[in-house]
N, C-alpha and C. Protein backbone atom coordinates (compact mmCIF):
# COMPACT_ATOMS: atom_id res chain seq x y z
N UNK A 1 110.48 109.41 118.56
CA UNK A 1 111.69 109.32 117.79
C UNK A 1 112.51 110.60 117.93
N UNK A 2 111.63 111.63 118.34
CA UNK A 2 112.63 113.35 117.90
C UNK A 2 113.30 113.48 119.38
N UNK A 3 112.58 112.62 120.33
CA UNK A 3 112.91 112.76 122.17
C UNK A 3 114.31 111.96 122.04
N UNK A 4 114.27 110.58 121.06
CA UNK A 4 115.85 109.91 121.37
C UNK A 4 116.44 109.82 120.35
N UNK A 5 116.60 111.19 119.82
CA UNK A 5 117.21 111.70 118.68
C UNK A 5 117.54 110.72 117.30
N UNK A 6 116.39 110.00 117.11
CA UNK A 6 116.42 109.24 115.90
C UNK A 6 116.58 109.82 114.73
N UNK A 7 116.02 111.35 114.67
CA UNK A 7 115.54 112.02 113.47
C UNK A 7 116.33 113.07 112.90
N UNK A 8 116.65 113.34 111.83
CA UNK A 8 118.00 114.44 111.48
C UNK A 8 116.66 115.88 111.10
N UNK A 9 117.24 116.33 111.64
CA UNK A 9 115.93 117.35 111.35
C UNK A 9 114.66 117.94 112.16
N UNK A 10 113.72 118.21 111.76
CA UNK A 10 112.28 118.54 112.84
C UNK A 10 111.28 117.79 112.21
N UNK A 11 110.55 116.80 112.07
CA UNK A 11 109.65 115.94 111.20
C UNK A 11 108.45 117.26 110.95
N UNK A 12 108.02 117.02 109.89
CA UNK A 12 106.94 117.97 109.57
C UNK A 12 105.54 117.00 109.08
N UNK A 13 104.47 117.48 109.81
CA UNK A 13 103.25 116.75 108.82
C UNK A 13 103.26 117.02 107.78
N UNK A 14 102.96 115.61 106.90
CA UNK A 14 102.60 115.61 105.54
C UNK A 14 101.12 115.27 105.06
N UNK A 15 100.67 114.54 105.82
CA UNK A 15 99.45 114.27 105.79
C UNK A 15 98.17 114.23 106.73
N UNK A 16 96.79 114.64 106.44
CA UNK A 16 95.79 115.24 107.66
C UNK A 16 94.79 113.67 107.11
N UNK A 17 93.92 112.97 108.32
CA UNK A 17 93.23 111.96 108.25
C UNK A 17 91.94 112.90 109.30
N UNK A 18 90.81 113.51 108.62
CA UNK A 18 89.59 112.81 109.50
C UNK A 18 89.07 111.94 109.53
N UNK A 19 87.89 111.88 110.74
CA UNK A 19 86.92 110.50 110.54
C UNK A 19 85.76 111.18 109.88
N UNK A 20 84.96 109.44 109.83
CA UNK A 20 83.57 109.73 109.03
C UNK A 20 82.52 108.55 109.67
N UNK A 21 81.60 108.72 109.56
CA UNK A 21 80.70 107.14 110.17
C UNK A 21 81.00 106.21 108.68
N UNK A 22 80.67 105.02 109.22
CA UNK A 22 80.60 104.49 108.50
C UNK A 22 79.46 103.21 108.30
N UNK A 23 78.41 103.03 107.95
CA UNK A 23 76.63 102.56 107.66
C UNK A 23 76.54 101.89 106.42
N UNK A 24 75.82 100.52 106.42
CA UNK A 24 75.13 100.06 105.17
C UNK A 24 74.03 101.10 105.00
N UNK A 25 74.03 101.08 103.82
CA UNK A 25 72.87 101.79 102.89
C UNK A 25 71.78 101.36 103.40
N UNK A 26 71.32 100.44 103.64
CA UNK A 26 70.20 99.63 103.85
C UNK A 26 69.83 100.07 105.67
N UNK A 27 70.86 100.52 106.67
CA UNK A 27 70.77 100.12 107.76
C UNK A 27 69.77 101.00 108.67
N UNK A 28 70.27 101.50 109.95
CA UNK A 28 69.65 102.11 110.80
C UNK A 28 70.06 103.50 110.88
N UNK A 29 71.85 103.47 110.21
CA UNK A 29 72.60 104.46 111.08
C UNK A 29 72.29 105.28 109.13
N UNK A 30 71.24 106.95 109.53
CA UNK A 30 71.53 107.14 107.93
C UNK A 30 72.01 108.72 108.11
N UNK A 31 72.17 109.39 109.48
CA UNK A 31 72.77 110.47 109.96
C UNK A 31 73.23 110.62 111.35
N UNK A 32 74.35 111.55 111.47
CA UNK A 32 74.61 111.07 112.78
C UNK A 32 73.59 110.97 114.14
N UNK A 33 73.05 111.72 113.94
CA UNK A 33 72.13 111.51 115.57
C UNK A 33 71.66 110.31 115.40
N UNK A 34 71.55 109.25 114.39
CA UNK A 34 71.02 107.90 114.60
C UNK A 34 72.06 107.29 115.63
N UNK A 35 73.33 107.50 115.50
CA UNK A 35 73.71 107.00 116.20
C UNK A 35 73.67 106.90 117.48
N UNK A 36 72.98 107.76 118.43
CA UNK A 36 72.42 107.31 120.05
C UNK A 36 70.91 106.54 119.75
N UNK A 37 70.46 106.69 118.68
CA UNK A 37 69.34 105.79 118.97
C UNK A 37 68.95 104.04 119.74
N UNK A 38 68.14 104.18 120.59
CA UNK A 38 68.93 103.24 121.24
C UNK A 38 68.34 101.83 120.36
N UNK A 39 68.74 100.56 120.67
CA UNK A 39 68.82 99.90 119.88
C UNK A 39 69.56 99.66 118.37
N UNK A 40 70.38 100.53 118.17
CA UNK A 40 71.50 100.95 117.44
C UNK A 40 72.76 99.90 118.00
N UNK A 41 73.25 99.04 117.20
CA UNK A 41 74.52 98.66 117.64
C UNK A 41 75.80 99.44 116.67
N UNK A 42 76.91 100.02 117.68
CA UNK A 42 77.44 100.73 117.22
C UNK A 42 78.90 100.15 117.70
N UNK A 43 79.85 100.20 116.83
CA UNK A 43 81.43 99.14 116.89
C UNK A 43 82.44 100.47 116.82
N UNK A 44 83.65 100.53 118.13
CA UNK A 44 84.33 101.60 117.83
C UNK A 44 85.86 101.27 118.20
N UNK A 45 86.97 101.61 117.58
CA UNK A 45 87.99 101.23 117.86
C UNK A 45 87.69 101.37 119.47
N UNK A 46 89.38 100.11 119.78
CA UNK A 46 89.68 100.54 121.25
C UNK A 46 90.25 101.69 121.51
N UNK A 47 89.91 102.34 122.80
CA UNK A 47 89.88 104.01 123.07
C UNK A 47 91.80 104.13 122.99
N UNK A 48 92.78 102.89 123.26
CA UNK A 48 93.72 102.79 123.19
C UNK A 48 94.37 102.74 121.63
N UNK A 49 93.52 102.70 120.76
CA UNK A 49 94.20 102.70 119.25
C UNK A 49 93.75 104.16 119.01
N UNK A 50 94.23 105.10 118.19
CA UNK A 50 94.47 106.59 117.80
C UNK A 50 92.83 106.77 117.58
N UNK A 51 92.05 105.96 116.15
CA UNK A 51 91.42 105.84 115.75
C UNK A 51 90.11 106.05 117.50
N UNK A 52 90.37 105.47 117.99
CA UNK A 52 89.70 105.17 119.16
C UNK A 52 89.82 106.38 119.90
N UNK A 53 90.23 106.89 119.82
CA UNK A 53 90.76 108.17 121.05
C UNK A 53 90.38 109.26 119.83
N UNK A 54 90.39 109.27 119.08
CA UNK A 54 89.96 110.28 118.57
C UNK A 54 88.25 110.35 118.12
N UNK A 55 87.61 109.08 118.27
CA UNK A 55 86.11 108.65 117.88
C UNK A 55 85.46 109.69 119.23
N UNK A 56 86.23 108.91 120.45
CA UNK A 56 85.67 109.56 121.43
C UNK A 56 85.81 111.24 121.43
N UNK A 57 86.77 111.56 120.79
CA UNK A 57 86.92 113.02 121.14
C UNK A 57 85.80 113.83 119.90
N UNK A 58 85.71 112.89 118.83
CA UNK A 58 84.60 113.49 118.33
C UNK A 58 83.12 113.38 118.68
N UNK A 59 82.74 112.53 119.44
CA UNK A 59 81.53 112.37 120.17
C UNK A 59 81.60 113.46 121.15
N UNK A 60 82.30 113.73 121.74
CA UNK A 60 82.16 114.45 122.96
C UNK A 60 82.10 115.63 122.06
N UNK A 61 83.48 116.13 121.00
CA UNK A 61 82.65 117.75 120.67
C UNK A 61 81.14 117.74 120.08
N UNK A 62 80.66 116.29 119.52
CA UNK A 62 79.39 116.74 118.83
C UNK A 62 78.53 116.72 119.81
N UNK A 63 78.61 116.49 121.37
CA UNK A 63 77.85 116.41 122.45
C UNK A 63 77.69 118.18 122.83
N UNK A 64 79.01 118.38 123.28
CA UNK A 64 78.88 119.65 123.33
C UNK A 64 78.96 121.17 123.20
N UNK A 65 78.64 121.24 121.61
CA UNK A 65 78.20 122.12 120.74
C UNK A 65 76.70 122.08 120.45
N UNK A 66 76.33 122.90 120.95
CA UNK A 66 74.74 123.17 120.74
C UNK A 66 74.18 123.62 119.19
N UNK A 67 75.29 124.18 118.27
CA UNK A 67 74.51 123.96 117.24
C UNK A 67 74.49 122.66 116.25
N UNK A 68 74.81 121.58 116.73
CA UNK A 68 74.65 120.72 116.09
C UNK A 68 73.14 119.67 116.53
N UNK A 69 72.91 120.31 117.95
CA UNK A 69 71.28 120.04 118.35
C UNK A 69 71.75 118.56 118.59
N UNK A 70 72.42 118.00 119.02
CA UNK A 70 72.68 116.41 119.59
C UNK A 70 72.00 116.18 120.62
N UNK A 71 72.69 117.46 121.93
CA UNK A 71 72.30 117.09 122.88
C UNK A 71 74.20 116.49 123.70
N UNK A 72 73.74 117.10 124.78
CA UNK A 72 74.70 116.94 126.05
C UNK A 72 74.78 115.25 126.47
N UNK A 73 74.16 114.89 126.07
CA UNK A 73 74.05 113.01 126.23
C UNK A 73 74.14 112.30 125.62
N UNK A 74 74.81 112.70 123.73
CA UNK A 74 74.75 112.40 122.85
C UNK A 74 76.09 110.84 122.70
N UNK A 75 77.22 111.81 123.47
CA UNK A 75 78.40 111.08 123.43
C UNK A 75 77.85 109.57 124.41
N UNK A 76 77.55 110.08 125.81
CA UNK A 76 76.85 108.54 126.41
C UNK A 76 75.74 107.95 125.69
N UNK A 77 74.91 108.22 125.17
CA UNK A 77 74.16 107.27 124.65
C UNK A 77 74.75 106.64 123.20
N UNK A 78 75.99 107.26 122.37
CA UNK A 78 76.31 106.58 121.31
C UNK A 78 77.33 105.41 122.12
N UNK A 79 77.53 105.61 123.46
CA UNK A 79 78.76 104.40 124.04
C UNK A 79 78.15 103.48 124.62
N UNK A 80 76.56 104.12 124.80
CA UNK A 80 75.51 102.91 125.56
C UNK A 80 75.41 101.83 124.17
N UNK A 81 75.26 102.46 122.82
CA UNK A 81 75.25 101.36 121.94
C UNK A 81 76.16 100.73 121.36
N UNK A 82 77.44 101.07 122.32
CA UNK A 82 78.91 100.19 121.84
C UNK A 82 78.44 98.97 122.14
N UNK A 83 78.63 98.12 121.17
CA UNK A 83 79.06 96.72 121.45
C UNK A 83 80.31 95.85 121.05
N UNK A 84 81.09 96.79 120.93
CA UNK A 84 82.66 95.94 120.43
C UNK A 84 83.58 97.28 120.43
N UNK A 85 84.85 97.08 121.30
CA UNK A 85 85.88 97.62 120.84
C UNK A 85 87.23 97.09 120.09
N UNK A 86 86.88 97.62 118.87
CA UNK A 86 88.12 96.97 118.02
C UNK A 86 89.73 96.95 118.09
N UNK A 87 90.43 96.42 118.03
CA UNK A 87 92.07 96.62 118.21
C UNK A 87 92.29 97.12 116.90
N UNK A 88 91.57 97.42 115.64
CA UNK A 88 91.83 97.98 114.76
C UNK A 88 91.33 98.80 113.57
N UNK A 89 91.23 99.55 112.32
CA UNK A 89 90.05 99.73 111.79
C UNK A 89 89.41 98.76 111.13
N UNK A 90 90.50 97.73 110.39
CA UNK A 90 90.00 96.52 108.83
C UNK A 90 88.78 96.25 110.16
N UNK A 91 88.88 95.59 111.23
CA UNK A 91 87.83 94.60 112.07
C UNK A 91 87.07 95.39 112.14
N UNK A 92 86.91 96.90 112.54
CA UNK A 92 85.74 97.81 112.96
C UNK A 92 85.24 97.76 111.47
N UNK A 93 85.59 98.19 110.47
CA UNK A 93 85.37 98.21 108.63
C UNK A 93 84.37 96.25 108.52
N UNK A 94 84.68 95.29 108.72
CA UNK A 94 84.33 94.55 108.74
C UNK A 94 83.42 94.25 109.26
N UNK A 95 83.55 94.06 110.80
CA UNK A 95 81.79 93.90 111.69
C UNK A 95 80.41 94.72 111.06
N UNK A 96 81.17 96.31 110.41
CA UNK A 96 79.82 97.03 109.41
C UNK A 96 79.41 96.22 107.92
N UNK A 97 80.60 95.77 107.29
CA UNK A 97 80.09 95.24 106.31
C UNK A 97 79.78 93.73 106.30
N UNK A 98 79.95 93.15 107.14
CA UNK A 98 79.03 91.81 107.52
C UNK A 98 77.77 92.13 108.16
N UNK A 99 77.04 93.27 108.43
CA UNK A 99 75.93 93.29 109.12
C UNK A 99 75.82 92.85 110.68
N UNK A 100 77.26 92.91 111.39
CA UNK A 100 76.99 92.52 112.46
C UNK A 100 76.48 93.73 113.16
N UNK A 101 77.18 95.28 112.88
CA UNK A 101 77.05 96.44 113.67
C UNK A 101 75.70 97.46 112.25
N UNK A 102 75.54 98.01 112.95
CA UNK A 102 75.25 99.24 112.07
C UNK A 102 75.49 99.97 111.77
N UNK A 103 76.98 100.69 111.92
CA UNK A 103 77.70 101.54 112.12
C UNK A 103 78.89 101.55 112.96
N UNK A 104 80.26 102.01 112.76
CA UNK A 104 81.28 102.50 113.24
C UNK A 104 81.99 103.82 112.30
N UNK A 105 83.11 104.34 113.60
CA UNK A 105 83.81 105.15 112.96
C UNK A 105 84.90 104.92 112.70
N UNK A 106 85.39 105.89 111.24
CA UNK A 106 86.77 104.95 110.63
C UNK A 106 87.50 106.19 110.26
N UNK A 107 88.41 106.26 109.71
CA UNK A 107 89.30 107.04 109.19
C UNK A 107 88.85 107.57 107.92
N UNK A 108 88.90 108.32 107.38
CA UNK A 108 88.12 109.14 105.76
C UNK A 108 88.76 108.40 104.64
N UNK A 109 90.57 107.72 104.98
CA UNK A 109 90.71 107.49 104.16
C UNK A 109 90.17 105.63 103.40
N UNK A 110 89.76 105.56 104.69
CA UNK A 110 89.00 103.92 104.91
C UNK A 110 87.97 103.81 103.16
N UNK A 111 87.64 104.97 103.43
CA UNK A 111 86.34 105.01 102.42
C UNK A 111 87.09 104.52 101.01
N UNK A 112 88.34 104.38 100.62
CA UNK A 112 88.50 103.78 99.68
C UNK A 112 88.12 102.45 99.30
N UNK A 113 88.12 101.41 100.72
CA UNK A 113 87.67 100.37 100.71
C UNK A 113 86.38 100.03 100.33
N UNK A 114 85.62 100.50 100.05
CA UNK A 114 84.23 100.73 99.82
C UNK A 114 83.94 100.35 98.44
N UNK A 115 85.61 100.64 97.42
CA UNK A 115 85.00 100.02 96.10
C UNK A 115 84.98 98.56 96.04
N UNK A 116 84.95 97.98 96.91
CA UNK A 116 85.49 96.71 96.82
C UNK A 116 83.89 96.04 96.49
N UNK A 117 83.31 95.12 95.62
CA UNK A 117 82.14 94.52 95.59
C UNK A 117 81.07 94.46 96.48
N UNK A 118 81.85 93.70 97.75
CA UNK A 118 81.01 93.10 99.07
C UNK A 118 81.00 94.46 99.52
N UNK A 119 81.33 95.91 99.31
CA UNK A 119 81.04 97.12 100.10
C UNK A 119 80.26 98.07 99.21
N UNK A 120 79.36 97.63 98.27
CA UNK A 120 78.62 98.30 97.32
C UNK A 120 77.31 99.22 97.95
N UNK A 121 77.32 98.43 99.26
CA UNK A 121 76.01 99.03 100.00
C UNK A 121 76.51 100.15 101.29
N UNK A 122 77.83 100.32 101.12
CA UNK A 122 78.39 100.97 102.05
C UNK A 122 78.28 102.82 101.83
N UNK A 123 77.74 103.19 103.08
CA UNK A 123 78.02 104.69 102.83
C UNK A 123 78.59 105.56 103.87
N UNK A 124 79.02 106.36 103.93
CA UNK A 124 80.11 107.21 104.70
C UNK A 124 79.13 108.79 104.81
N UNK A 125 79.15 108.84 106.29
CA UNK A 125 78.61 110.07 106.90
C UNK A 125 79.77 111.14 107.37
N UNK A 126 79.58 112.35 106.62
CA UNK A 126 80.61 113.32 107.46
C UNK A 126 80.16 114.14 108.60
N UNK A 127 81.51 114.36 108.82
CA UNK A 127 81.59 114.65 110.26
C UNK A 127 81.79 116.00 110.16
N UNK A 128 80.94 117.02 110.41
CA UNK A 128 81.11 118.41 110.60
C UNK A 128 82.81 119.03 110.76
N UNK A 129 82.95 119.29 110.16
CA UNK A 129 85.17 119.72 110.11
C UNK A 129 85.20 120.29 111.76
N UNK A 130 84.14 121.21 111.98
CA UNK A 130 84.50 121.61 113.71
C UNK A 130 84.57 121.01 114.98
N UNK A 131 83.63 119.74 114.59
CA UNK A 131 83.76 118.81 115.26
C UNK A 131 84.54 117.54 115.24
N UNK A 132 85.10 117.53 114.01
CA UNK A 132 85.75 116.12 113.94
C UNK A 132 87.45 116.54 114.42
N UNK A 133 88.39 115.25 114.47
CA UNK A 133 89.65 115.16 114.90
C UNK A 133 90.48 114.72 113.92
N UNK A 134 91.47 115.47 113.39
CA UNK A 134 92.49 115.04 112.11
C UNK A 134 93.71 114.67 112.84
N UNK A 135 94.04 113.07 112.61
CA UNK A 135 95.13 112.58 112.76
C UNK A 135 96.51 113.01 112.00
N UNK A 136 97.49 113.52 112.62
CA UNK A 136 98.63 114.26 111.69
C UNK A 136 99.55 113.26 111.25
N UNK A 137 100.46 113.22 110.35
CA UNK A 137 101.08 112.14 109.74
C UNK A 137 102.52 112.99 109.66
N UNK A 138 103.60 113.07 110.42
CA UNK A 138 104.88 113.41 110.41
C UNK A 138 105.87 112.61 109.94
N UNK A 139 106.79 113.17 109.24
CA UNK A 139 107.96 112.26 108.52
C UNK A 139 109.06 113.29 108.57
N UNK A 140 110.19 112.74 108.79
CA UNK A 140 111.33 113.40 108.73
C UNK A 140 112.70 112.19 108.66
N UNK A 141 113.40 112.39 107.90
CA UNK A 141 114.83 111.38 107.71
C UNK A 141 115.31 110.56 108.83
N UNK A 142 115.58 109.73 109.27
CA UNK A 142 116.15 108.85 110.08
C UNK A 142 117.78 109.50 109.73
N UNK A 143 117.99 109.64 111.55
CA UNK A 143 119.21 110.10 111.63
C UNK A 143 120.75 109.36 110.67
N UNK A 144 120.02 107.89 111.15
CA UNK A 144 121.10 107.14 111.12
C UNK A 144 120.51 106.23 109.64
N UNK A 145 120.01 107.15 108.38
CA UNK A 145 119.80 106.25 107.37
C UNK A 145 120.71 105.60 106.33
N UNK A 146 120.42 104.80 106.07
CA UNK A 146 122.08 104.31 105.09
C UNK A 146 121.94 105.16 103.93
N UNK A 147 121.04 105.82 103.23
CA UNK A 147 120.92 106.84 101.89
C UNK A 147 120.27 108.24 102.58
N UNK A 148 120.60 109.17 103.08
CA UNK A 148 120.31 110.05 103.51
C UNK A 148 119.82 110.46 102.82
N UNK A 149 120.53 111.35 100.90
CA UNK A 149 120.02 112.18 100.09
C UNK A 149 119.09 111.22 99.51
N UNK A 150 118.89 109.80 99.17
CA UNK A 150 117.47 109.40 99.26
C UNK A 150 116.91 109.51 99.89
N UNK A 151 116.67 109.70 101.38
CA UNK A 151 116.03 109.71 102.21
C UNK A 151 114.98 110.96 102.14
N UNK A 152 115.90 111.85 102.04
CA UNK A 152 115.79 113.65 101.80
C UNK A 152 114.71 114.05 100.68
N UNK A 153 115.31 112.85 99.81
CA UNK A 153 114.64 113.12 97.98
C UNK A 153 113.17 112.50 98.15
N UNK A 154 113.12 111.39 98.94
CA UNK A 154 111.25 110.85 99.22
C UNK A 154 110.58 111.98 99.71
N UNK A 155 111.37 112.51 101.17
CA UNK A 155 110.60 112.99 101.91
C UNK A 155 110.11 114.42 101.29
N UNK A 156 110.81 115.24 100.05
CA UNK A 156 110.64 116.06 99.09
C UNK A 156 109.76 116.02 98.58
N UNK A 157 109.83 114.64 97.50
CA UNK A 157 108.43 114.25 96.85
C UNK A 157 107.36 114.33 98.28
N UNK A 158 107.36 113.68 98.80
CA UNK A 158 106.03 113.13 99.45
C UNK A 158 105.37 114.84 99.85
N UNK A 159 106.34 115.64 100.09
CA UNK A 159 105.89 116.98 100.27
C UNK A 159 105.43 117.91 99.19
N UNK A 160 105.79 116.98 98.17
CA UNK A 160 105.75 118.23 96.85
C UNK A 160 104.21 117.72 96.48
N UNK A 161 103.59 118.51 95.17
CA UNK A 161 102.71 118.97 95.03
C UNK A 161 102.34 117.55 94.18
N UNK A 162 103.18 116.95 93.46
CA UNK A 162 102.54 115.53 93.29
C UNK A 162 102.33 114.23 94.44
N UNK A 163 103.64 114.54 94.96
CA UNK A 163 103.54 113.54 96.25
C UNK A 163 101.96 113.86 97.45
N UNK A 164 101.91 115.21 97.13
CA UNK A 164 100.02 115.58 98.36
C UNK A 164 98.98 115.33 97.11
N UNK A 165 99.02 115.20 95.87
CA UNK A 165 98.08 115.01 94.46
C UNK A 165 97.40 113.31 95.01
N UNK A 166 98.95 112.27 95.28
CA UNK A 166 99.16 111.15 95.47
C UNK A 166 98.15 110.79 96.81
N UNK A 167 98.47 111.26 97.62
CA UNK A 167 97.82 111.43 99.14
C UNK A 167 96.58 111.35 98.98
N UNK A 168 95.84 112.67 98.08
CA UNK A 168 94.96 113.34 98.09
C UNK A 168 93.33 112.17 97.26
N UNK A 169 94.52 111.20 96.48
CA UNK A 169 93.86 109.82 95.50
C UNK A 169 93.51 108.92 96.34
N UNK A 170 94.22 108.82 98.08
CA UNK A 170 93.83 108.01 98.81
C UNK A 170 93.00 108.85 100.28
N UNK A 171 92.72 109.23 100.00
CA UNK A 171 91.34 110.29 101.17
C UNK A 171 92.15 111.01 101.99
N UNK A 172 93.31 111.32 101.74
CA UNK A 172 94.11 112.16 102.72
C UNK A 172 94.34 113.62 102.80
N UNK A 173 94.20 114.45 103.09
CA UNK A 173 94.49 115.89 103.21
C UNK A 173 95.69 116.32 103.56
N UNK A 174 96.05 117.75 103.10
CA UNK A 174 97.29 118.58 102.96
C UNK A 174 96.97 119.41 104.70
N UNK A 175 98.29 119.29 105.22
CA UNK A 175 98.08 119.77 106.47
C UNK A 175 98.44 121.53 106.11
């Protein structure tokens, strides 16, 4: 949008998304190194959705950083137990809580879904902050908006200290 000058301004992040695993209580996957175990079925966005491109980029740093003791083969053997790439997260969130997978990775703020009944058995593994990948969330006014100083006045709030309070209620972080 800022390349074909859609945007009045410089967009600034407002909001930071890591990932987290995501495992029934009951399952296989109950820390990350379960996840190369083989016989592990493991569900990950497609490497073409953000979510997906960033799963992989966290496998690979937890591959190779030695103090996390994974192991240099960590990232291939968690892709040897791919069995589905998702076009999105709800389907990757789903295949775990139907028991089809044992695990996938989702977005941190996913974990809200979790209060939902049918996700009572659901639990969320973190991802070491050095190793994981935060998706940035930029907003800035549309050049051509029909309410500009509304435009101006959201993008205020959403920056101000209630608008990141707001964020912060749905698993999101202050960049």
């Amino acid at each position: 949008m800022v390349e074909q000058d859609l945007v009045a301004g410089i967009p600034v992040d407002f909001a930071l998304n890591s990932l987290v695993v995501l495992s029934m209580g009951k399952g296989l996957v109950k820390e990350i190194a379960d996840l190369a175990r083989p016989g592990v079925k493991v569900v990950l966005a497609n490497d073409v959705v953000p979510v997906g491109s960033y799963s992989i980029q966290v496998l690979k740093n937890l591959s190779q950083d030695p103090i996390y003791g994974l192991g240099i083969e960590f990232k291939d053997s968690v892709l040897a137990n791919r069995v589905s790439g998702e076009p999105n997260v709800g389907n990757l969130f789903q295949k775990v809580v139907l028991g089809e997978v044992d695990a996938g990775i989702v977005y941190e703020t996913d974990t809200a879904r979790s209060l939902d009944a049918r996700t009572k058995d659901i639990f969320f593994i973190s991802i070491p902050d050095a190793a994981n990948v935060s998706a940035r969330y930029p907003i800035a006014v549309l050049e051509d908006a029909p309410e500009p100083e509304l435009a101006q006045l959201f993008v205020q709030f959403v920056l101000s200290n209630a608008g990141q309070t707001l964020l912060h209620g749905y698993g999101f972080s202050s960049p």
